[in-house]
Protein backbone atom coordinates (compact mmCIF):
# COMPACT_ATOMS: atom_id res chain seq x y z
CA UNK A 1 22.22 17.81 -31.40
CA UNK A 2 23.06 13.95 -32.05
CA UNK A 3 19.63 13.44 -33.31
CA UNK A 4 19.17 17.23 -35.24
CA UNK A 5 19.10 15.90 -39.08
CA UNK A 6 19.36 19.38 -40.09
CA UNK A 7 22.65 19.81 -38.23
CA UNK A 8 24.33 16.74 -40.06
CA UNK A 9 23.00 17.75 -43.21
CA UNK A 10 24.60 21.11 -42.97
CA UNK A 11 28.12 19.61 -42.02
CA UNK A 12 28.04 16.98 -44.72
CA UNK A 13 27.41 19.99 -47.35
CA UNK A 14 29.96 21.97 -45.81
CA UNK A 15 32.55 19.11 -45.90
CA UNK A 16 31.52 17.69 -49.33
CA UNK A 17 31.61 21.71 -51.28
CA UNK A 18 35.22 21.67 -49.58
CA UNK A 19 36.56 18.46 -50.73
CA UNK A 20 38.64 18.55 -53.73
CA UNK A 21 40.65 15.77 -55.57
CA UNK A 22 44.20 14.66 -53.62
CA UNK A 23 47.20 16.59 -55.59
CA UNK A 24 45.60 18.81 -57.76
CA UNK A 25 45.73 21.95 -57.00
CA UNK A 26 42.67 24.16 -56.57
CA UNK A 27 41.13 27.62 -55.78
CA UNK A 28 38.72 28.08 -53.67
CA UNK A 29 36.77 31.59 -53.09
CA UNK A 30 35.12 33.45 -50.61
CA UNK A 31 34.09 36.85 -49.38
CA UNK A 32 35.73 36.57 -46.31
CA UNK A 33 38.33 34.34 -45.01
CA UNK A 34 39.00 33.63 -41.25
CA UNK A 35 42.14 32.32 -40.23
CA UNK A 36 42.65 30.79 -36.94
CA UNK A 37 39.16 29.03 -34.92
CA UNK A 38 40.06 29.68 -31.42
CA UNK A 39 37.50 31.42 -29.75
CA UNK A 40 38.21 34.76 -31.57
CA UNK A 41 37.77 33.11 -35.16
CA UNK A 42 34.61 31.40 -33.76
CA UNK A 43 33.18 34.33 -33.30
CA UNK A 44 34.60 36.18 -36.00
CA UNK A 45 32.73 33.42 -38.45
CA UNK A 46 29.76 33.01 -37.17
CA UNK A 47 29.13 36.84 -36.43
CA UNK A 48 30.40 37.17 -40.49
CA UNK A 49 27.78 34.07 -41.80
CA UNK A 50 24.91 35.59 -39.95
CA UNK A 51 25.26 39.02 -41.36
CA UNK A 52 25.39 37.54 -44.62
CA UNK A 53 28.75 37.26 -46.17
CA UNK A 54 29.87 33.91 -47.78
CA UNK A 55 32.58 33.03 -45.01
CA UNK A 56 35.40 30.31 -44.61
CA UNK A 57 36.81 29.34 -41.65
CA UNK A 58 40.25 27.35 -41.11
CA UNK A 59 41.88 26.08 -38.63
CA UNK A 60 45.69 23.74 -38.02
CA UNK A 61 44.16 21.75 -35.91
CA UNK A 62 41.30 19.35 -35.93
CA UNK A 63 39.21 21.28 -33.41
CA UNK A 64 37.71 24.44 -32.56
CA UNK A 65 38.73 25.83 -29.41
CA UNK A 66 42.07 27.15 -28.91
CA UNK A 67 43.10 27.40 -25.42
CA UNK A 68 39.84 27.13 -24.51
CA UNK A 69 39.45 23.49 -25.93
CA UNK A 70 42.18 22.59 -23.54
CA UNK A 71 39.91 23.20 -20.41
CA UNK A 72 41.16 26.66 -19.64
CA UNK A 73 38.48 28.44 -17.63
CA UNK A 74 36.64 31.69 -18.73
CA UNK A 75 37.61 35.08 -17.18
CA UNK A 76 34.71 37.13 -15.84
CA UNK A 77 32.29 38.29 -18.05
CA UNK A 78 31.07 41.14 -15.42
CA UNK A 79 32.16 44.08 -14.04
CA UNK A 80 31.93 43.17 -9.95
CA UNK A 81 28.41 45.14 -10.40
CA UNK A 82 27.19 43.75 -14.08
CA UNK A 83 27.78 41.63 -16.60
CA UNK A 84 29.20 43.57 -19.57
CA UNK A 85 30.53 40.85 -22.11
CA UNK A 86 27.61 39.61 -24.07
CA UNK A 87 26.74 39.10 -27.38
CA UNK A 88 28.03 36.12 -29.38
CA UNK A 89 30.38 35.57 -26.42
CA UNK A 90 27.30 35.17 -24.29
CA UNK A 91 25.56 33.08 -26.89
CA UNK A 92 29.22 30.63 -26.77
CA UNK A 93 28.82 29.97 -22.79
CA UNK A 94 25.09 29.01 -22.41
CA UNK A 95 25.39 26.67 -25.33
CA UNK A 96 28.88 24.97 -23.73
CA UNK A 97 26.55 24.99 -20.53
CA UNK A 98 23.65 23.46 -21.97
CA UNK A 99 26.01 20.62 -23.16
CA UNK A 100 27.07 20.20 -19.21
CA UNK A 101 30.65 21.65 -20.01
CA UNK A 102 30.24 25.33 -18.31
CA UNK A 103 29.39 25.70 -14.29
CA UNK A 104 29.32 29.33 -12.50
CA UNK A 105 27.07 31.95 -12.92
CA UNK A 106 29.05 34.70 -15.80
CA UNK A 107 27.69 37.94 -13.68
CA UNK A 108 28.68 37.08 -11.21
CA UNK A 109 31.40 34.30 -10.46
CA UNK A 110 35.29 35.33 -11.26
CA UNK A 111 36.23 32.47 -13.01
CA UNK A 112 33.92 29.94 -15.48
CA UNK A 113 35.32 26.67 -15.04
CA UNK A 114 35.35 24.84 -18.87
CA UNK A 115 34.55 21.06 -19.98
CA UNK A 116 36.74 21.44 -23.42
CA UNK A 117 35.73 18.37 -24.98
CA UNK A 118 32.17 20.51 -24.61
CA UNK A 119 33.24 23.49 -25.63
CA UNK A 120 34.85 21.75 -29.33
CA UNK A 121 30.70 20.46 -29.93
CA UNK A 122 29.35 23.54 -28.89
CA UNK A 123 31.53 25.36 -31.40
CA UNK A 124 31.25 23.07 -34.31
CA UNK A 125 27.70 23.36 -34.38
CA UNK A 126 27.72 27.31 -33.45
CA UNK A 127 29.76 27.66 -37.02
CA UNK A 128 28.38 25.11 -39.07
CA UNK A 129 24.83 26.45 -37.66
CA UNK A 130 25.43 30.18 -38.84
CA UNK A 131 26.37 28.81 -42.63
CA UNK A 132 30.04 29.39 -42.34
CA UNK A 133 32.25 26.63 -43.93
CA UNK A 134 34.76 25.32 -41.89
CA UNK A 135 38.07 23.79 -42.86
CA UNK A 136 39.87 21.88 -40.28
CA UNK A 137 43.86 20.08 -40.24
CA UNK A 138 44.56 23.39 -42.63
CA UNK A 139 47.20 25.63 -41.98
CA UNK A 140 47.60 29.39 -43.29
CA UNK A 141 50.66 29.36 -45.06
CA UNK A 142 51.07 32.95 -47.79
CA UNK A 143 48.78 35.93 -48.19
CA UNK A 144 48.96 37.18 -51.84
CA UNK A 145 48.93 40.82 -52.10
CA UNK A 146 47.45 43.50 -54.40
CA UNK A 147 48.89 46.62 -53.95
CA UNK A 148 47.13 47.25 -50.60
CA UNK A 149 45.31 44.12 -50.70
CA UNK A 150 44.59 40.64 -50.31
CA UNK A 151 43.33 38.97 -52.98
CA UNK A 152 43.94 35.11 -51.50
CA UNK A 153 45.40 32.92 -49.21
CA UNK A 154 47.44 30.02 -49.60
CA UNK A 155 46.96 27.12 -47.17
CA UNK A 156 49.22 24.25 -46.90
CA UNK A 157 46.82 20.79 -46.54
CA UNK A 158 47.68 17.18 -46.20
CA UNK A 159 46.30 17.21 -50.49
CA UNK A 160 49.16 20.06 -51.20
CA UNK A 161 48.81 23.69 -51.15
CA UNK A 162 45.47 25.34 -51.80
CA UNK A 163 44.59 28.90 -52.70
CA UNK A 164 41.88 30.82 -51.21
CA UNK A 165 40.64 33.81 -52.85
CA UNK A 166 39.24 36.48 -50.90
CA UNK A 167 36.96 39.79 -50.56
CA UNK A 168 38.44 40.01 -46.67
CA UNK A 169 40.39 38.21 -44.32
CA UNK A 170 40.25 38.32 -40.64
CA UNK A 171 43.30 36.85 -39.16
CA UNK A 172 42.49 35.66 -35.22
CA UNK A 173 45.52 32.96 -35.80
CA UNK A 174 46.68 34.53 -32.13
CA UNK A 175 50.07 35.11 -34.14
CA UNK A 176 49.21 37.72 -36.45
CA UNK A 177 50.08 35.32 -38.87
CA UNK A 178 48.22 36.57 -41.85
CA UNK A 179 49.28 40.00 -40.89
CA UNK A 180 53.14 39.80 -40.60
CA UNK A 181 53.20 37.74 -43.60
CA UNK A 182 51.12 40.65 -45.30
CA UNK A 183 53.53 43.48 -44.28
CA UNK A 184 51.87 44.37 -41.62
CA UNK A 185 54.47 46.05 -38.84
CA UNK A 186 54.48 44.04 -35.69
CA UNK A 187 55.66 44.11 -32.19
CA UNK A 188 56.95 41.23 -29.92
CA UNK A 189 57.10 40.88 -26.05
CA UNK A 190 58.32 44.18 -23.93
CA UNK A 191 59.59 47.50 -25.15
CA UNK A 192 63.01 46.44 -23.29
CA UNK A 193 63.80 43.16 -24.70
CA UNK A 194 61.13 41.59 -26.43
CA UNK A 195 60.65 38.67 -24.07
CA UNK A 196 56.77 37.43 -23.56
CA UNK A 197 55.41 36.36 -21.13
CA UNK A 198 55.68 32.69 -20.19
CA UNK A 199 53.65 29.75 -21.57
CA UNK A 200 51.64 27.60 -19.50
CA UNK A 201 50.45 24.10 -20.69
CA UNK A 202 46.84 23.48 -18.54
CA UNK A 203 46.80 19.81 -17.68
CA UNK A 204 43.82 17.67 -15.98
CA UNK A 205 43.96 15.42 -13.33
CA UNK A 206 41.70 12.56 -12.14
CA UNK A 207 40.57 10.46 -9.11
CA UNK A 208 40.84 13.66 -6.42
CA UNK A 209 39.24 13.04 -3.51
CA UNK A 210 37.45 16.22 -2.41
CA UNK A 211 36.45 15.96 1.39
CA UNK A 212 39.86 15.27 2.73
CA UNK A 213 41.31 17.81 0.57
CA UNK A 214 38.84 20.06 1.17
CA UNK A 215 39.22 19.28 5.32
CA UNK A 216 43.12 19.78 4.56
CA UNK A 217 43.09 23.32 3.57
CA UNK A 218 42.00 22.94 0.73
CA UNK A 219 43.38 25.03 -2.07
CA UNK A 220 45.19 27.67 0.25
CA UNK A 221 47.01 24.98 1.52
CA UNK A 222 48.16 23.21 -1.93
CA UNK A 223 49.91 26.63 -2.52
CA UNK A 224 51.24 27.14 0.20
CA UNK A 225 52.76 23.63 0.41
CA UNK A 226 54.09 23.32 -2.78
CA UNK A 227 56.02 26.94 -2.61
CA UNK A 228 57.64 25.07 0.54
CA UNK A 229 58.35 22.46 -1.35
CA UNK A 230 58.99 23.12 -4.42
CA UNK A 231 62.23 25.54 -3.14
CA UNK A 232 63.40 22.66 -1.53
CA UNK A 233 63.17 20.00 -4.39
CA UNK A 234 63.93 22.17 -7.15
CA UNK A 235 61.43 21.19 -9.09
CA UNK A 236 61.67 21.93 -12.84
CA UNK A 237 58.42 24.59 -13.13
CA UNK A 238 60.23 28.04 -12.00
CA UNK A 239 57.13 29.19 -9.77
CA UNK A 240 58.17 29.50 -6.45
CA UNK A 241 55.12 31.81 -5.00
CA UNK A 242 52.01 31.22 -6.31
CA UNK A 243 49.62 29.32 -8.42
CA UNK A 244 47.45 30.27 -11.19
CA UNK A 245 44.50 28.05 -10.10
CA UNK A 246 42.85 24.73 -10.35
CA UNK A 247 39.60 24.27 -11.31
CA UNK A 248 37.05 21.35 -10.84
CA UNK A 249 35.66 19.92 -14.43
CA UNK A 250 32.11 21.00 -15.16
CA UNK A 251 30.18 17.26 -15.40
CA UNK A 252 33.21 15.48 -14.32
CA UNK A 253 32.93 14.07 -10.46
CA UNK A 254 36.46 14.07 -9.42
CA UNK A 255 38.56 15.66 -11.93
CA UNK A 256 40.37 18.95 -12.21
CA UNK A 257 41.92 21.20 -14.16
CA UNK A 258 45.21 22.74 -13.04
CA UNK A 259 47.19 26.06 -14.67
CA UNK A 260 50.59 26.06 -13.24
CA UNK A 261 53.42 25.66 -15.31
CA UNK A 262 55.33 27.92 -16.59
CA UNK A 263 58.34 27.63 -19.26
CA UNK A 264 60.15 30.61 -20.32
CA UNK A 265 62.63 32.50 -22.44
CA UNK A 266 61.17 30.75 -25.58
CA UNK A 267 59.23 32.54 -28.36
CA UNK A 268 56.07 30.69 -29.64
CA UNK A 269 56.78 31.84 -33.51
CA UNK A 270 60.10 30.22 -33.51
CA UNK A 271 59.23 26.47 -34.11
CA UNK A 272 62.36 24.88 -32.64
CA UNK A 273 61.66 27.01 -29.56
CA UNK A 274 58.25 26.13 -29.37
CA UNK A 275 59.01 22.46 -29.69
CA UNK A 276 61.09 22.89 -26.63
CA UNK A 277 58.56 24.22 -24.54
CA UNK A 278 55.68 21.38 -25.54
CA UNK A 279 58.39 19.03 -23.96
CA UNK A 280 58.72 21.09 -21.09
CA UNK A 281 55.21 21.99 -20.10
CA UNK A 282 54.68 18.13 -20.43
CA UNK A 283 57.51 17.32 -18.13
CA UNK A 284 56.21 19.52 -15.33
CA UNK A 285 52.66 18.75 -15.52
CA UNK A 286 53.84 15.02 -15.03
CA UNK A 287 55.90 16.82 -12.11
CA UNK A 288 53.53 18.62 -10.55
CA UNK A 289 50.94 15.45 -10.28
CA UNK A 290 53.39 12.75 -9.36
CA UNK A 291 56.20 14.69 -7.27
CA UNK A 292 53.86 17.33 -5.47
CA UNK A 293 50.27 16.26 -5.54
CA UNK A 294 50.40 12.72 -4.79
CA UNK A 295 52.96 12.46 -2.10
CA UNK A 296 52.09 15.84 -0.26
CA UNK A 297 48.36 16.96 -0.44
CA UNK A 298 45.57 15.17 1.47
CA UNK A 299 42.86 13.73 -1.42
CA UNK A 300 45.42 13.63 -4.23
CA UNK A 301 46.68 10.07 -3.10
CA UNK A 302 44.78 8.03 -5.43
CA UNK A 303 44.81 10.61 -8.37
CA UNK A 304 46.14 9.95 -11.98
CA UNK A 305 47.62 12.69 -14.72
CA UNK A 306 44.07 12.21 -16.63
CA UNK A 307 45.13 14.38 -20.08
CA UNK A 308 47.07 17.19 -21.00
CA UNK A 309 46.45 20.19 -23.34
CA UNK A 310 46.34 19.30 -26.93
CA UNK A 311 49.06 22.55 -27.33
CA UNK A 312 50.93 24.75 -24.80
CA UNK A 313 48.95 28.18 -24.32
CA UNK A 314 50.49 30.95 -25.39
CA UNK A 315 49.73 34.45 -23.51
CA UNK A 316 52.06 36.34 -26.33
CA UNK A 317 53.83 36.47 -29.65
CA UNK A 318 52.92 39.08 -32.44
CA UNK A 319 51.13 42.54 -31.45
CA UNK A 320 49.88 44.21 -34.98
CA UNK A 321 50.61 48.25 -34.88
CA UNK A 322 47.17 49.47 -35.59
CA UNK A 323 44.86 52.70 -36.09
CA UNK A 324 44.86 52.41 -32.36
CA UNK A 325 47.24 51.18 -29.73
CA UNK A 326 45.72 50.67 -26.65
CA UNK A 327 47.72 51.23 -23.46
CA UNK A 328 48.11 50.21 -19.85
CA UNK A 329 46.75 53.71 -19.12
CA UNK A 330 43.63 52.63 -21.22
CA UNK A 331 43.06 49.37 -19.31
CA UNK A 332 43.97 50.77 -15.78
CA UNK A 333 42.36 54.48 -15.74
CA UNK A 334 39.18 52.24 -17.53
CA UNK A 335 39.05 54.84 -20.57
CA UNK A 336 35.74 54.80 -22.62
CA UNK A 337 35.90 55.24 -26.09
CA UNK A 338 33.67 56.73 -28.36
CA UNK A 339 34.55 53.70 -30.97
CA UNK A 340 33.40 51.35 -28.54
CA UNK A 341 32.87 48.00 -29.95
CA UNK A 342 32.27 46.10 -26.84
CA UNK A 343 33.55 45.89 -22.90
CA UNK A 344 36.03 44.18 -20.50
CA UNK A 345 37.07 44.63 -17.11
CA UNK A 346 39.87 42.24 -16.86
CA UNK A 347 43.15 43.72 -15.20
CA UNK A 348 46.79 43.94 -16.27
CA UNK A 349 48.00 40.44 -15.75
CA UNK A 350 51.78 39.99 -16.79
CA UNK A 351 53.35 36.57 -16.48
CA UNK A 352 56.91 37.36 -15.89
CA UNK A 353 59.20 36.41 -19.19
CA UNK A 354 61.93 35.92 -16.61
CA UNK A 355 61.15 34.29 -13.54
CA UNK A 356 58.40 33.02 -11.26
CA UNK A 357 56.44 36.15 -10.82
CA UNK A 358 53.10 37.71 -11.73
CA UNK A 359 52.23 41.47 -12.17
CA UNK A 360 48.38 40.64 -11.95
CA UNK A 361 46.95 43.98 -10.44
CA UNK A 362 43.67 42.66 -8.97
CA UNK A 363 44.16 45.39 -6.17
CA UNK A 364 43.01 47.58 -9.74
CA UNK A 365 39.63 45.73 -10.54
CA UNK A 366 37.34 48.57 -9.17
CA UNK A 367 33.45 46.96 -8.96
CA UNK A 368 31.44 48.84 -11.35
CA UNK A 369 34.55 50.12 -13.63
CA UNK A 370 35.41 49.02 -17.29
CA UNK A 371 37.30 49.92 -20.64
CA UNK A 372 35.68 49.47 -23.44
CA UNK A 373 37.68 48.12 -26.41
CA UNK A 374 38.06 51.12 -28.98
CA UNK A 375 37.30 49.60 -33.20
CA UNK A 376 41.07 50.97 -34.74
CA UNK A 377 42.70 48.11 -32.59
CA UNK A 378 41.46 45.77 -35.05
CA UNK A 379 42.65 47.71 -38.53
CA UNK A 380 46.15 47.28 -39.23
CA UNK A 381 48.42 49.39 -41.17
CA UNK A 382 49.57 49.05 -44.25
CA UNK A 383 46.33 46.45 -45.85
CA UNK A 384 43.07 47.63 -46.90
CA UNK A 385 41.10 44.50 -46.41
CA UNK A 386 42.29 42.87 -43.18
CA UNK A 387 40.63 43.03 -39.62
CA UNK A 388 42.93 41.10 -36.62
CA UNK A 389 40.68 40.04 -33.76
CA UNK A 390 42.00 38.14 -30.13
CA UNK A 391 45.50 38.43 -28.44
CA UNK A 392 47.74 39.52 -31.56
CA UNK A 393 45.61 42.94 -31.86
CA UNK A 394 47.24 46.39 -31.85
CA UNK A 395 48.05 46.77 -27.87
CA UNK A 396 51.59 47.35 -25.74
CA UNK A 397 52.75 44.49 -23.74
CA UNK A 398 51.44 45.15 -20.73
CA UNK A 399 47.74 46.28 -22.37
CA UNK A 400 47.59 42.52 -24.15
CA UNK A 401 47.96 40.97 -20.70
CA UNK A 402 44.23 42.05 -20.16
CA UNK A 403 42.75 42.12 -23.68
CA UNK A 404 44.09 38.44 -24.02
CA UNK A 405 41.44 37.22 -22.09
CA UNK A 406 38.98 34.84 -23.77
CA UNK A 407 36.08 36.80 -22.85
CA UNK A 408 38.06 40.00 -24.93
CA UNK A 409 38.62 37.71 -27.66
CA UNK A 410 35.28 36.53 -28.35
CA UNK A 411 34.03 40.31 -28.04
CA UNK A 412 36.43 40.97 -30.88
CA UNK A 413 35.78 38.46 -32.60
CA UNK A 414 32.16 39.23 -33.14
CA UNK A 415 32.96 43.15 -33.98
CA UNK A 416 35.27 41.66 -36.73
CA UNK A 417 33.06 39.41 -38.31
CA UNK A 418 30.24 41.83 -38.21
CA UNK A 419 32.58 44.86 -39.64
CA UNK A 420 33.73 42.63 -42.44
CA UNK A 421 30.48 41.69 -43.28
CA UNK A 422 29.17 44.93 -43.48
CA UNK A 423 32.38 46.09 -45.51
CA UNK A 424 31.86 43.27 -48.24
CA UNK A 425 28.19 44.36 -48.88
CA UNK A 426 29.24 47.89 -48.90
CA UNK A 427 31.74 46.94 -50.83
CA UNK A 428 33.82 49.88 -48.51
CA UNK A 429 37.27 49.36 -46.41
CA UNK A 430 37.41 48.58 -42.68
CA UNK A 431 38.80 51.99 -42.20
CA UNK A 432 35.84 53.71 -44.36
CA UNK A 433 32.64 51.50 -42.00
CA UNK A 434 31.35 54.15 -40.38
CA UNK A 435 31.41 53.20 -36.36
CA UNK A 436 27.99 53.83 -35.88
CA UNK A 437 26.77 51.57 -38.55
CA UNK A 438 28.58 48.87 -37.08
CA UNK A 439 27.63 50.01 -33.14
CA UNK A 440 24.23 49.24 -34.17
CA UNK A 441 24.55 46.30 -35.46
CA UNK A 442 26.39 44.86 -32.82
CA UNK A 443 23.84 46.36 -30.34
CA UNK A 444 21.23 44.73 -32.01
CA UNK A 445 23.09 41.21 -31.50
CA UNK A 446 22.99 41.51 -28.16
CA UNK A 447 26.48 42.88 -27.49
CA UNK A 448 27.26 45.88 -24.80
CA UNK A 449 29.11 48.71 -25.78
CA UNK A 450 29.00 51.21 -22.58
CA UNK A 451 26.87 53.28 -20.54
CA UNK A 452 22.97 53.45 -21.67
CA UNK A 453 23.91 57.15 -23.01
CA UNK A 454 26.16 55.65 -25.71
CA UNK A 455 23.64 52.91 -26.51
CA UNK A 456 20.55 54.91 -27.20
CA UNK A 457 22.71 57.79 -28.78
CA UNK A 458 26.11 56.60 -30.11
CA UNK A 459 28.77 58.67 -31.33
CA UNK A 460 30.25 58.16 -34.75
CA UNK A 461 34.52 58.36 -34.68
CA UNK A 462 34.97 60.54 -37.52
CA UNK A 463 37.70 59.71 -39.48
CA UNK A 464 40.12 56.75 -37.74
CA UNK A 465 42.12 58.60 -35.00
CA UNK A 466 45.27 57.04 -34.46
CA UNK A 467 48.40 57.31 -31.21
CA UNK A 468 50.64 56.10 -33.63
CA UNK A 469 52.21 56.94 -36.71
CA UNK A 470 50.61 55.49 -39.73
CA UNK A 471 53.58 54.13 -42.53
């Protein structure tokens, strides 16, 4: 890539058609407008670009990524039998792997362990290669409404406030940002309170020593040590029976990533609250390496607290109420839909908003079994020209705690930027695409829908069928 002149080219005209002059105000336009570059908005912008559609991607921070830019591994991309996430998602992987930042085989292994410093290249050039724009350190601050439409965004930058006019916006900000400020009705945390689920802050630490930890027990035996101790120090992180995981660094001899704290009763979209729980995921990850690790598990002696997440991940905030809801009963009895726009198997995995447990239902994961993910979860009510794509999509609670996966989120991603594509040369609404137009196309980039009946012969929704009331 370092030596690709066509690559460099392509970012310095994407940069220099972006620049504008500092405090004068400006007005950019595009077809479609993606809001958030996690994996989701990766996706959803370079599925959008290659289908043709003059697209703009921003992002807050100064990196692609997300969560996944913080080293968080991949879920499974298979079934137990076969690999059903594919596609653009696919696509993602092998180029983080050829850059020596993925390890594991994806149908087969349960988790992917992640080098994010590799996945940030391999998703700068994925965008910049597809002819999206990209717009970093710029943060979605007003949708400007039309009767049912968007007809711009304004962004807040470090030159002043910018607006962005728009054919379509996709909003994968992982907030629902774009879509709450829009009017769109929302849903937060559990029916019963409204609580999410905790955040976690992934953190990486350096200078293990593998064969005596690894002779010790290995990682068996760093769980069950620190739920020993960890009762009897009190140790700031509220887990007290289990461990997410740890996961050695793809390329990096002697490093690991580790995804174990947990801070709760604080909301993500409240900024004072979410200040409060950077501070705290910081202060047990320092915890965790220098009060556990070191002192009681064989090979940690001579580690270090290498680096910590650039942001603490957030499992849940906003939930759009879409043309579809999907369910726990949709993820757990593995319903197929007939608006299939891609696949996942991953199971209902609730981290508790109150205390140290976890309601993950592997016992569920039946080899062979999947849901697919039905096309209305990504239309929201109440806007014509807005498609939502990763964890703030139209699911309950307990549904999101599978669907927020980042497998799920690049498989949405894609459908999104494809649909919005196709609805901007069509010149047509999200809700009028017909689902087989879009099934095909999707198909023909690789991505798996279902069963081989569906794929040779798929079946069109009709008119958007809904499980909730439309307003």
């Amino acid at each position: 890539m370092w030596n690709n002149y066509g690559f460099w080219r392509n970012l310095y005209v994407n940069l220099k058609q972006l620049y504008y002059p500092a405090g004068v105000k400006q007005v950019f336009s595009t077809e479609v407008l993606v809001v958030g570059g996690g994996v989701a908005g990766i996706c959803a912008a370079t599925a959008c670009a290659r289908n043709g559609a003059e697209t703009l991607l921003i992002e807050t921070n100064g990196f692609l990524g997300g969560n996944g830019a913080a080293g968080l591994s991949f879920a499974a991309f298979h079934d137990g039998r076969k690999q059903i996430i594919r596609g653009l998602a696919e696509e993602f992987a092998e180029r983080i792997r050829a850059l020596g930042g993925l390890s594991g085989r994806l149908d087969r292994d349960r988790w992917i362990p992640v080098d994010g410093e590799c996945l940030k290249l391999a998703a700068d050039e994925m965008v910049i290669r597809s002819g999206s724009r990209l717009l970093l350190h710029t943060q979605a601050a007003e949708p400007l409404r039309k009767d049912a439409n968007i007809v711009a965004v304004s962004v807040e930058t470090k030159s002043g406030r910018l607006d962005i006019s728009t054919r379509m916006v996709i909003d994968c900000s992982g907030d629902a940002d774009i879509a709450f400020r829009s009017g769109v009705p929302c849903k937060t945390g559990r029916n019963s309170d409204g609580k999410t689920q905790s955040m976690t802050l992934i953190f990486t630490v350096a200078g293990v020593d593998w064969e005596p930890f690894e002779a010790g027990g290995g990682y068996a035996e760093l769980v069950r040590r620190f739920d020993i101790i960890a009762a009897e120090n009190h140790f700031e992180n509220p887990r007290r029976n289990g461990l997410s995981g740890m996961f050695a660094v793809p390329g990096r001899p002697g490093q690991v990533a580790f995804n174990v704290t947990r801070v709760l009763h604080l909301q993500a979209t409240d900024p004072a609250e979410w200040t409060r729980a950077e501070l705290a995921g910081r202060r047990q990850a320092r915890e965790f390496v220098y009060e556990f690790l070191i002192p009681h598990v064989p090979g940690f002696q001579r580690a270090s607290l290498a680096a910590v997440g650039h942001g603490i991940g957030i499992r849940e905030t906003r939930r759009i109420v879409g043309e579809y809801v999907v369910t726990e009963e949709d993820i757990c009895q593995y319903r197929k839909h007939e608006c299939s726009i891609g696949c996942g198997s991953y199971p209902v995995d609730v981290h508790s908003p109150d205390g140290s447990t976890t309601d993950y239902r592997r016992h569920e994961h039946i080899p062979g079994q999947y849901y697919t993910l039905p096309y209305p979860m990504l239309i929201p009510q109440g806007v014509n020209n807005l498609l939502v794509a990763g964890r703030c999509v139209s699911a309950t609670h307990e549904a999101l705690s599978a669907l927020r996966v980042m497998p799920n989120c690049m498989v949405m991603g894609q459908a999104a930027g494809t649909a919005a594509a196709l609805c901007v040369r069509r010149n047509i609404t999200p809700r009028e695409l017909e689902i087989t137009s879009l099934q095909q196309k999707l198909l023909a980039e690789g991505a798996y829908l279902g069963e081989p009946t569906s794929r040779r012969k798929p079946i069109a929704c009709g008119p958007i069928l809904t499980n909730v009331p439309v307003t």
